[in-house]
N, C-alpha and C. Protein backbone atom coordinates (compact mmCIF):
# COMPACT_ATOMS: atom_id res chain seq x y z
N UNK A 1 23.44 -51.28 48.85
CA UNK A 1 22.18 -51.63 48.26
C UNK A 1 21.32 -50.40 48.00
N UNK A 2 21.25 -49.32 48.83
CA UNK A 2 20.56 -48.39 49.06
C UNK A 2 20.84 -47.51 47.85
N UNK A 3 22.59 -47.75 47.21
CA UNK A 3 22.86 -47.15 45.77
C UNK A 3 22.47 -47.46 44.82
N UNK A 4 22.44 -48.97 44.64
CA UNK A 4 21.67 -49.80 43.86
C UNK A 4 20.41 -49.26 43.24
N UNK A 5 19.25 -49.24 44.30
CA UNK A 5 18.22 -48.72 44.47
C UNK A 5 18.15 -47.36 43.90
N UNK A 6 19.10 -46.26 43.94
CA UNK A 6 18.91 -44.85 43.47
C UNK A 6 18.92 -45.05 42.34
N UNK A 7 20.11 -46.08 41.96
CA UNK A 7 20.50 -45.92 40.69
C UNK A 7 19.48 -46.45 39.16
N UNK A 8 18.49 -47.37 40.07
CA UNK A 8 17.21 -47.62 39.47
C UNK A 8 16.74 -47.56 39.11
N UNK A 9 16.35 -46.02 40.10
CA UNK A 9 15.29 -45.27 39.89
C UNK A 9 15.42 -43.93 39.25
N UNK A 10 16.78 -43.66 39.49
CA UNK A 10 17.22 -42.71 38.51
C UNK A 10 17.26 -43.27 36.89
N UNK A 11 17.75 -44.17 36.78
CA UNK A 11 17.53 -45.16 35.35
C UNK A 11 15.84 -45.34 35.29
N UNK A 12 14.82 -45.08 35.62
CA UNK A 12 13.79 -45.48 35.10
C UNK A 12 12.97 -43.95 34.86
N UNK A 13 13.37 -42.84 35.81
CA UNK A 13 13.15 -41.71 35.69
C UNK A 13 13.92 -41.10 34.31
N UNK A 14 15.02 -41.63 33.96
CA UNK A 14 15.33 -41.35 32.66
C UNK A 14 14.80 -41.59 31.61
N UNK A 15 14.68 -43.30 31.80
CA UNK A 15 13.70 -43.87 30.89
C UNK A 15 12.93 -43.08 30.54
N UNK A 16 11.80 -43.28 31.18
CA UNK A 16 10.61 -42.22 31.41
C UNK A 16 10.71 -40.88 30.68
N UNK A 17 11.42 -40.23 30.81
CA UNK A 17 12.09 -38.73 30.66
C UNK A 17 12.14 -39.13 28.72
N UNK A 18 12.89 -40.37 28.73
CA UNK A 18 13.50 -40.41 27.09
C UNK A 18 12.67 -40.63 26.38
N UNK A 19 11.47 -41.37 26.76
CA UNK A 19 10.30 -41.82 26.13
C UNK A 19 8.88 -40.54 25.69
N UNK A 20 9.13 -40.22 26.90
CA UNK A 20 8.04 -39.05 26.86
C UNK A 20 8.57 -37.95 26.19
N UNK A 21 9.79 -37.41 25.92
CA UNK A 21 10.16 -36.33 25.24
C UNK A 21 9.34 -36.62 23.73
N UNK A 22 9.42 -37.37 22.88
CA UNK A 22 9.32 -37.61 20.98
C UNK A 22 7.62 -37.82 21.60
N UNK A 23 6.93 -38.26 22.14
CA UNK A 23 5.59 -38.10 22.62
C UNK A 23 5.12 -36.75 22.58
N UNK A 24 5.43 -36.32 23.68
CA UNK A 24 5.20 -34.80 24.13
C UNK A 24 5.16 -33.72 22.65
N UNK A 25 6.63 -34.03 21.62
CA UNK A 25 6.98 -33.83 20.37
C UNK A 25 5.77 -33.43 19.68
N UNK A 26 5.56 -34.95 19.43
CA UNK A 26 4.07 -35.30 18.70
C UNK A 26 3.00 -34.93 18.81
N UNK A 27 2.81 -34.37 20.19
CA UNK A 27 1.42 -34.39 20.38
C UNK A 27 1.12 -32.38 20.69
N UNK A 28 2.63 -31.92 20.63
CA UNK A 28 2.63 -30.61 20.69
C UNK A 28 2.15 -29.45 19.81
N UNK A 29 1.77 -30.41 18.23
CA UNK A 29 1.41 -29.74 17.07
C UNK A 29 -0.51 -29.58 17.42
N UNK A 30 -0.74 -30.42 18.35
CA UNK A 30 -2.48 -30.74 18.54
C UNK A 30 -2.98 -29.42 20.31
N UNK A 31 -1.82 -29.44 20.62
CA UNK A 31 -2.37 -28.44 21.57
C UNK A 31 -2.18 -27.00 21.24
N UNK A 32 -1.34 -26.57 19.56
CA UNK A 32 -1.56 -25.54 19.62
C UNK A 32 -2.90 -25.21 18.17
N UNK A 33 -3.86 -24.72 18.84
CA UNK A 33 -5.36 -24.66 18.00
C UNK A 33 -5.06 -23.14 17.45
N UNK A 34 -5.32 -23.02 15.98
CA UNK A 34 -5.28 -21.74 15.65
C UNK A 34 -6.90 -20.97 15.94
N UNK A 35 -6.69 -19.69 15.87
CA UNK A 35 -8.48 -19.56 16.26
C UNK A 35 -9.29 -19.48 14.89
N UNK A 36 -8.31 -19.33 13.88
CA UNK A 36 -9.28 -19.26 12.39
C UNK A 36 -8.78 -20.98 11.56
N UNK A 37 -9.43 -21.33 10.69
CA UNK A 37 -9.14 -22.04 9.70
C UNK A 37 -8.24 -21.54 8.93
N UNK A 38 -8.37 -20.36 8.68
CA UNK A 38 -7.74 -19.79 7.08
C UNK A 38 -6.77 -18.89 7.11
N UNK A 39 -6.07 -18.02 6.36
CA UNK A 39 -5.48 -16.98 6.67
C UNK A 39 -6.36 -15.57 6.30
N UNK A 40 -7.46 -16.14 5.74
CA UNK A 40 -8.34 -15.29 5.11
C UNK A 40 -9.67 -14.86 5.95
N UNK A 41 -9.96 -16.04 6.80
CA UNK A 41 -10.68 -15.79 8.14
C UNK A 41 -9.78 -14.87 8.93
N UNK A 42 -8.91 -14.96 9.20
CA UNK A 42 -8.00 -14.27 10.10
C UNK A 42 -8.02 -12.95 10.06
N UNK A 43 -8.00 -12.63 8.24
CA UNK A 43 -7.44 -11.35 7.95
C UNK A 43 -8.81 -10.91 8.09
N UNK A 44 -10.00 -11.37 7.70
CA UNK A 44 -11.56 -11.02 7.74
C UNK A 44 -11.64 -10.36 9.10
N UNK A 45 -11.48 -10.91 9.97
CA UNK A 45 -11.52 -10.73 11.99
C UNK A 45 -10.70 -9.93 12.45
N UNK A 46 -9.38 -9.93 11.88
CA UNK A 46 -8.65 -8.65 12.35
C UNK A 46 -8.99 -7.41 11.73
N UNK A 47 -9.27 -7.13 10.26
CA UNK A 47 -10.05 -5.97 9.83
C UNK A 47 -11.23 -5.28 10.62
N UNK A 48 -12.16 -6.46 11.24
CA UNK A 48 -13.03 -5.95 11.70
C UNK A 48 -13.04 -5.56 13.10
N UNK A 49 -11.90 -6.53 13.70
CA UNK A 49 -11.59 -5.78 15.22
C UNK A 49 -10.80 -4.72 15.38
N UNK A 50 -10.16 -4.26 14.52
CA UNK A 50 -8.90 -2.97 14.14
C UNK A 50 -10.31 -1.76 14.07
N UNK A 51 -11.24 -1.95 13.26
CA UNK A 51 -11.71 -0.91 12.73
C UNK A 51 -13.04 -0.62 13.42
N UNK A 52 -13.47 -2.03 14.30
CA UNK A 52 -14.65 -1.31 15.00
C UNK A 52 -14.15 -0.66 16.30
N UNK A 53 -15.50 0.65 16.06
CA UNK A 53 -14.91 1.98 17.22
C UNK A 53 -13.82 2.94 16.40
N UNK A 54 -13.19 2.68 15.63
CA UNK A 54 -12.33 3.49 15.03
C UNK A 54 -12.43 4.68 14.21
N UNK A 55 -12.39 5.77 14.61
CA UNK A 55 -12.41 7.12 14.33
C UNK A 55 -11.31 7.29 13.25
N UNK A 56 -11.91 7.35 12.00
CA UNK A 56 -10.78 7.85 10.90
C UNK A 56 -10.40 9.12 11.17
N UNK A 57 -11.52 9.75 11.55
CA UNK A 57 -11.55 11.42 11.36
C UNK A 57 -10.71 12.28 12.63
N UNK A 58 -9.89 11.29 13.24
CA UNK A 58 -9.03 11.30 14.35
C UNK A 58 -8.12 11.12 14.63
N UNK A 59 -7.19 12.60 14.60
CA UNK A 59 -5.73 12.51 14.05
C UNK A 59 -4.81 11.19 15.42
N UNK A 60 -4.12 9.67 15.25
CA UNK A 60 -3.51 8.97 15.95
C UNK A 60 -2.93 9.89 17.00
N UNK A 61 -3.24 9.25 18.41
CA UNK A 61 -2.35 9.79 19.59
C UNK A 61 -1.16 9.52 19.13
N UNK A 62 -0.32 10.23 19.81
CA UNK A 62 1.65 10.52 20.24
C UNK A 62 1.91 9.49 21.05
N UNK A 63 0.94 9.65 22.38
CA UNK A 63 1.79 8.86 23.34
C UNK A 63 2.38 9.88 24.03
N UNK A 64 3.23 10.46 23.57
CA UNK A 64 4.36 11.53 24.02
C UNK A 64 3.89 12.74 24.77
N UNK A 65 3.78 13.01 26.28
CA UNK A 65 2.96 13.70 26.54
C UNK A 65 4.20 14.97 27.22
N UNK A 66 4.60 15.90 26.17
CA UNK A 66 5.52 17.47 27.13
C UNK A 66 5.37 16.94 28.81
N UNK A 67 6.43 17.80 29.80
CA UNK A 67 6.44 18.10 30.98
C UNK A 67 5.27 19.07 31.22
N UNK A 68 4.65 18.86 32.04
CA UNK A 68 3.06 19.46 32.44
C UNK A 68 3.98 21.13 32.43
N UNK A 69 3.10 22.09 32.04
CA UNK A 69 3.34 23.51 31.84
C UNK A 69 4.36 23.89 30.57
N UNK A 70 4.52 22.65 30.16
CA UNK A 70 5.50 23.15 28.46
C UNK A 70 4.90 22.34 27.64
N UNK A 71 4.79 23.67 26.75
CA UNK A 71 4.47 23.19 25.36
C UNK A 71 5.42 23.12 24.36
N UNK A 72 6.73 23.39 24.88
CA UNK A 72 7.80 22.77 23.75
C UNK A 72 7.54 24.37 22.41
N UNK A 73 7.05 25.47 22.66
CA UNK A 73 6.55 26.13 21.49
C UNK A 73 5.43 26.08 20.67
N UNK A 74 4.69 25.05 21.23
CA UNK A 74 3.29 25.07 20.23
C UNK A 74 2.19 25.05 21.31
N UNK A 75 1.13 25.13 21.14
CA UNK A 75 -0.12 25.02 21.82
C UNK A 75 -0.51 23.93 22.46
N UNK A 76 -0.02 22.67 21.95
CA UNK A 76 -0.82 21.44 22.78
C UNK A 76 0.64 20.70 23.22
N UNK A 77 -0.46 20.22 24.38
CA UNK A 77 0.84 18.95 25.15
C UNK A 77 1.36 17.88 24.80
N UNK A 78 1.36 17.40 23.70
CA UNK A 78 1.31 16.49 22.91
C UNK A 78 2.33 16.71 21.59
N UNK A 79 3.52 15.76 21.58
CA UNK A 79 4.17 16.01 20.02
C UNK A 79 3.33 15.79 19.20
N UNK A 80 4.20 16.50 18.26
CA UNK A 80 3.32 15.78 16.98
C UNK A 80 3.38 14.92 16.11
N UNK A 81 2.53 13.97 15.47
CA UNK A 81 2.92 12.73 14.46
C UNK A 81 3.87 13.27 13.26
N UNK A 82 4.42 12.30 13.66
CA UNK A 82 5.60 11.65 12.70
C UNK A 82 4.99 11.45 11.21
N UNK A 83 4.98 12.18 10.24
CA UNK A 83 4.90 11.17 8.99
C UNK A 83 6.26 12.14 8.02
N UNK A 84 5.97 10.22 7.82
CA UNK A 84 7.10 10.10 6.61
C UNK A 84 6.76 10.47 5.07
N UNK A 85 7.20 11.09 4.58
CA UNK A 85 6.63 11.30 2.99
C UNK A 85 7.52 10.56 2.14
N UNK A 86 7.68 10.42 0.80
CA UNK A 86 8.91 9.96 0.04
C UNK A 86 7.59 10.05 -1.41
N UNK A 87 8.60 10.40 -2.66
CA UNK A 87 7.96 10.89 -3.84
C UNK A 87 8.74 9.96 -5.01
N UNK A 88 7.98 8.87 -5.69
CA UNK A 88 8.80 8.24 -6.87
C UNK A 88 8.14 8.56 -8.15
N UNK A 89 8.86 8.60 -8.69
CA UNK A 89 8.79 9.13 -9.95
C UNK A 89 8.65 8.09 -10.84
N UNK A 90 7.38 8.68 -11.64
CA UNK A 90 7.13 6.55 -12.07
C UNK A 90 7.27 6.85 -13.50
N UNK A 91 6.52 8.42 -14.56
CA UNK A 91 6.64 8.40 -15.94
C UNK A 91 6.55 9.94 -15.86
N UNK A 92 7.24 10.27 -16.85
CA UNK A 92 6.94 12.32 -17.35
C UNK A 92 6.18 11.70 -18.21
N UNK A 93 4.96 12.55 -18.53
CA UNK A 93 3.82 12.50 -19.21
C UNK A 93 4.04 13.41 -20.29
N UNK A 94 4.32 14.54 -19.65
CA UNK A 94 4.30 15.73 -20.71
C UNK A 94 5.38 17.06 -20.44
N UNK A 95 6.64 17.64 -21.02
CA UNK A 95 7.05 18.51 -21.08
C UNK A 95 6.77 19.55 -22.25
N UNK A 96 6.65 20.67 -21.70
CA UNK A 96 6.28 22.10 -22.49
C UNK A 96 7.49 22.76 -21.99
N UNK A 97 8.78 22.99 -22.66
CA UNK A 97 9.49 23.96 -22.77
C UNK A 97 9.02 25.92 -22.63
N UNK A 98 8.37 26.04 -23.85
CA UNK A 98 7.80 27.31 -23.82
C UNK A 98 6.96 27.47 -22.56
N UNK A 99 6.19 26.80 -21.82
CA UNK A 99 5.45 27.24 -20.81
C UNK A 99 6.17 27.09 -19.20
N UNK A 100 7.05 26.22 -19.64
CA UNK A 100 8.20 25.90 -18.65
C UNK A 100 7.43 25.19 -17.35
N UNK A 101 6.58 23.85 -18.27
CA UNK A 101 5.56 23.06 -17.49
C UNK A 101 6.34 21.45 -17.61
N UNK A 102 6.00 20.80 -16.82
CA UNK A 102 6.25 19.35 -16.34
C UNK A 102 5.15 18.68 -16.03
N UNK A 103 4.20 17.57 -16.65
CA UNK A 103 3.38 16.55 -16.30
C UNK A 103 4.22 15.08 -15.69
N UNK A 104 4.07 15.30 -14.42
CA UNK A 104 4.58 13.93 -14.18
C UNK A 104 3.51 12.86 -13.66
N UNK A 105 3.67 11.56 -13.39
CA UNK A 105 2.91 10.37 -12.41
C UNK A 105 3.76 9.95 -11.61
N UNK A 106 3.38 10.19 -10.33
CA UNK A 106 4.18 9.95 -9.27
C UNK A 106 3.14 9.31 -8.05
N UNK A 107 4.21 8.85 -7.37
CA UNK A 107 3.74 8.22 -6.88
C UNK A 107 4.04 8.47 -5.26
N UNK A 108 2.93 8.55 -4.42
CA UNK A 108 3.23 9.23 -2.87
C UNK A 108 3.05 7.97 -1.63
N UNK A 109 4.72 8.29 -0.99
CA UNK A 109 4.27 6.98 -0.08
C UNK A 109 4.77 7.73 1.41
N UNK A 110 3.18 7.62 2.16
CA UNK A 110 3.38 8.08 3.70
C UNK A 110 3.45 6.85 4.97
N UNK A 111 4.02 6.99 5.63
CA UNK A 111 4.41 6.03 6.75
C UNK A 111 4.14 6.73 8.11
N UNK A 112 3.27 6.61 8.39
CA UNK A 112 3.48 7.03 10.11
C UNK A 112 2.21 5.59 11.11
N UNK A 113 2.68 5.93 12.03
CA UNK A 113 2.58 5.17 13.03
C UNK A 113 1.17 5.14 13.89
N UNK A 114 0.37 4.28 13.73
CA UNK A 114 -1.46 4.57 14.60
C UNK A 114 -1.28 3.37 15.51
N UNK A 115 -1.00 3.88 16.90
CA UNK A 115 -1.31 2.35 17.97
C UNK A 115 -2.61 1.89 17.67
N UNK A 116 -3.47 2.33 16.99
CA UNK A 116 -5.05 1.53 17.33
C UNK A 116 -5.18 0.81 16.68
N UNK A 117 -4.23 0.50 15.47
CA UNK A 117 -4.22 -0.17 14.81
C UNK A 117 -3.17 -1.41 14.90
N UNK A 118 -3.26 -1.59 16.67
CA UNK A 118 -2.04 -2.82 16.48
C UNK A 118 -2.93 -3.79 16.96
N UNK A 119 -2.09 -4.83 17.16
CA UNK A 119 -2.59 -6.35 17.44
C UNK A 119 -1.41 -7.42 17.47
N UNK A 120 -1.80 -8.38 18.51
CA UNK A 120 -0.85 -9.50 18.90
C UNK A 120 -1.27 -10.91 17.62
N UNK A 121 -0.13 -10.54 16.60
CA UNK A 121 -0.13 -11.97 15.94
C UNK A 121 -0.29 -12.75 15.89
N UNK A 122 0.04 -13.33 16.90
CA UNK A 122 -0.37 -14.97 17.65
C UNK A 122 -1.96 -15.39 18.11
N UNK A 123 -2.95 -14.38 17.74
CA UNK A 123 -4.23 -13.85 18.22
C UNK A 123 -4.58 -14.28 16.95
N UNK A 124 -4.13 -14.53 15.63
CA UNK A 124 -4.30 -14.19 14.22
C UNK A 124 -3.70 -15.10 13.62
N UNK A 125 -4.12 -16.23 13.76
CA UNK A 125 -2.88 -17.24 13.37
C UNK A 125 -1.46 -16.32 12.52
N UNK A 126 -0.78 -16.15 13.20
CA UNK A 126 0.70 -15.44 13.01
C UNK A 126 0.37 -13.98 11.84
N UNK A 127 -0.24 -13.49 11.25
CA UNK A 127 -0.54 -12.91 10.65
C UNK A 127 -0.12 -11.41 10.84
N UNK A 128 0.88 -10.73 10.27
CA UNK A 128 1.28 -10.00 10.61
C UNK A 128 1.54 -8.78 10.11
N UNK A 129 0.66 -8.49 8.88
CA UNK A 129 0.60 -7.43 7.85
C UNK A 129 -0.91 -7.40 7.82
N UNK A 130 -1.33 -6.09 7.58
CA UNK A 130 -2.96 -6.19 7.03
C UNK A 130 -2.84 -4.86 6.13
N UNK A 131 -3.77 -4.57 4.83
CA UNK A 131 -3.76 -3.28 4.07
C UNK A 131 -5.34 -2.73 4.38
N UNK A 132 -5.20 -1.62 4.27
CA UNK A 132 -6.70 -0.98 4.35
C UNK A 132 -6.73 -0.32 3.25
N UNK A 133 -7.82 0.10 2.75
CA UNK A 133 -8.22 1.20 1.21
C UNK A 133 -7.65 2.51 1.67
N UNK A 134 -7.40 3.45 1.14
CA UNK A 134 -7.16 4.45 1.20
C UNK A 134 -7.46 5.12 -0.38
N UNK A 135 -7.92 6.56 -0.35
CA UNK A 135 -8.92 6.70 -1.49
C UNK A 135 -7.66 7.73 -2.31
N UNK A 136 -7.20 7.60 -3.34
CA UNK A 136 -6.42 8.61 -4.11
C UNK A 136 -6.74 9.94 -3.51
N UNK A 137 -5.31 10.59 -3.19
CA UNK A 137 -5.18 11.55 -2.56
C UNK A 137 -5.68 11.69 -1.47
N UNK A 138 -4.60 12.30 -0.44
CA UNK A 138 -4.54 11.64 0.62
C UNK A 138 -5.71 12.88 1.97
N UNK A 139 -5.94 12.34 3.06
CA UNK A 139 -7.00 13.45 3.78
C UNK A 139 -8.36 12.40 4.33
N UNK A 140 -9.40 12.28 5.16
CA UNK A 140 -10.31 12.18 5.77
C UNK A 140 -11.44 12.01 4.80
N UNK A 141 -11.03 11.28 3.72
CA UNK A 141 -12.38 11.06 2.64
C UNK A 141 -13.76 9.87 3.20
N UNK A 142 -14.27 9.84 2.62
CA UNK A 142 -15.75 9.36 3.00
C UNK A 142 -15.16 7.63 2.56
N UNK A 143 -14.24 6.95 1.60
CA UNK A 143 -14.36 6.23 1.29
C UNK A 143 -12.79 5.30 2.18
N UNK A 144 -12.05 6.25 2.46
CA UNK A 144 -11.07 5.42 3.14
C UNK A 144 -11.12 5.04 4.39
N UNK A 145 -10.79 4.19 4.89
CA UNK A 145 -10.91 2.93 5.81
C UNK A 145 -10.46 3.80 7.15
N UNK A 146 -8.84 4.28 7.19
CA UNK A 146 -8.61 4.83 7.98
C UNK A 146 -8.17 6.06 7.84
N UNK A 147 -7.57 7.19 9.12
CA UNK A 147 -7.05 8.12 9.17
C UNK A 147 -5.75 8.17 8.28
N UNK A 148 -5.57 9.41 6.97
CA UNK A 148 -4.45 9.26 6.36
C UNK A 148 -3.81 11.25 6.68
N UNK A 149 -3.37 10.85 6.62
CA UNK A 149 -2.62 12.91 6.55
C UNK A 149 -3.23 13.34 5.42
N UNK A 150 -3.55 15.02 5.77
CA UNK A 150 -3.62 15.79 4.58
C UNK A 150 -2.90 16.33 4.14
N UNK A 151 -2.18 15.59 3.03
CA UNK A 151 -1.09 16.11 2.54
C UNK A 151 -1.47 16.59 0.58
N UNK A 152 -0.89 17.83 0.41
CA UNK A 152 -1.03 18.33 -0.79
C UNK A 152 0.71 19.13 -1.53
N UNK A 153 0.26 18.81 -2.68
CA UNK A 153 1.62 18.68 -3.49
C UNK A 153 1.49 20.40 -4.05
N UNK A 154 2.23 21.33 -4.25
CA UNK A 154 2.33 22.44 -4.71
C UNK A 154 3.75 22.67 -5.20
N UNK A 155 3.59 23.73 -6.24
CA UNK A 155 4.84 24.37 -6.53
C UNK A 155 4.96 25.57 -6.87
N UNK A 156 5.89 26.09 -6.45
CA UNK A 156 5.75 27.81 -6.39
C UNK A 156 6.65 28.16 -7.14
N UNK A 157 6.89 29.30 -8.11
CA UNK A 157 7.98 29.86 -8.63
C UNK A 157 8.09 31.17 -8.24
């Protein structure tokens, strides 16, 4: 009898179990609250929490800090940032043979890496890209958003 009895209650604990799973289902879309309405609120709030306090004029930490008393060959304890350059070639504008000149439009794309500028997605309803201005040609201008490299194009013969 006493098996009887387990077997019961194990059958009603299942029950239970089978019923409440497609419940639980249902009701799982209502306990997760995004914190914005929009994706546009989102992107509004993360712009402004990325960038307040934020020092453009402040080349991104490394992270990477040398063994205390080496500098690896340079002056500071600290590697140095990573950027990526890459150069596309979008139209020749103008060739001069006789002057042995080239007008091109090109186009400059840098990639490097700023922790201050991260953030947990899920903070953002999932949102996981953001762009900032950056002002033609690249350097610490008055009008761009954040820190970009100063980088300048030359050619020598």
């Amino acid at each position: 009898m006493v098996v009887g009895v387990r077997r019961r209650v194990g059958g009603l604990l299942a029950l239970l179990a089978a019923t409440a799973a497609p419940l639980l289902l249902l009701l799982l879309p209502l306990l997760v609250v995004d914190a914005y309405d929009t994706l546009s609120e989102a992107q509004t709030a993360l712009r402004a929490n990325l960038l307040e306090g934020y020092d453009k004029g402040a080349i991104p930490p490394t992270n990477n800090i040398s063994e205390p008393g080496s500098t690896q060959g340079n002056e500071y304890p600290f590697d140095p940032l990573l950027v990526e350059a890459g150069l596309n070639f979008h139209r020749v504008l103008d060739v001069d043979v006789v002057k042995s000149a080239v007008d091109l439009l090109v186009w400059i794309r840098l990639v490097w890496t700023d922790d201050r500028l991260a953030w947990n997605p899920d903070e953002y309803n999932g949102l996981d890209k953001v762009f900032f201005w950056i002002e033609a040609g690249a350097g610490a201008s008055e009008t761009s958003e954040i820190w970009t490299p100063d980088v300048e194009l030359w050619n020598q013969m």
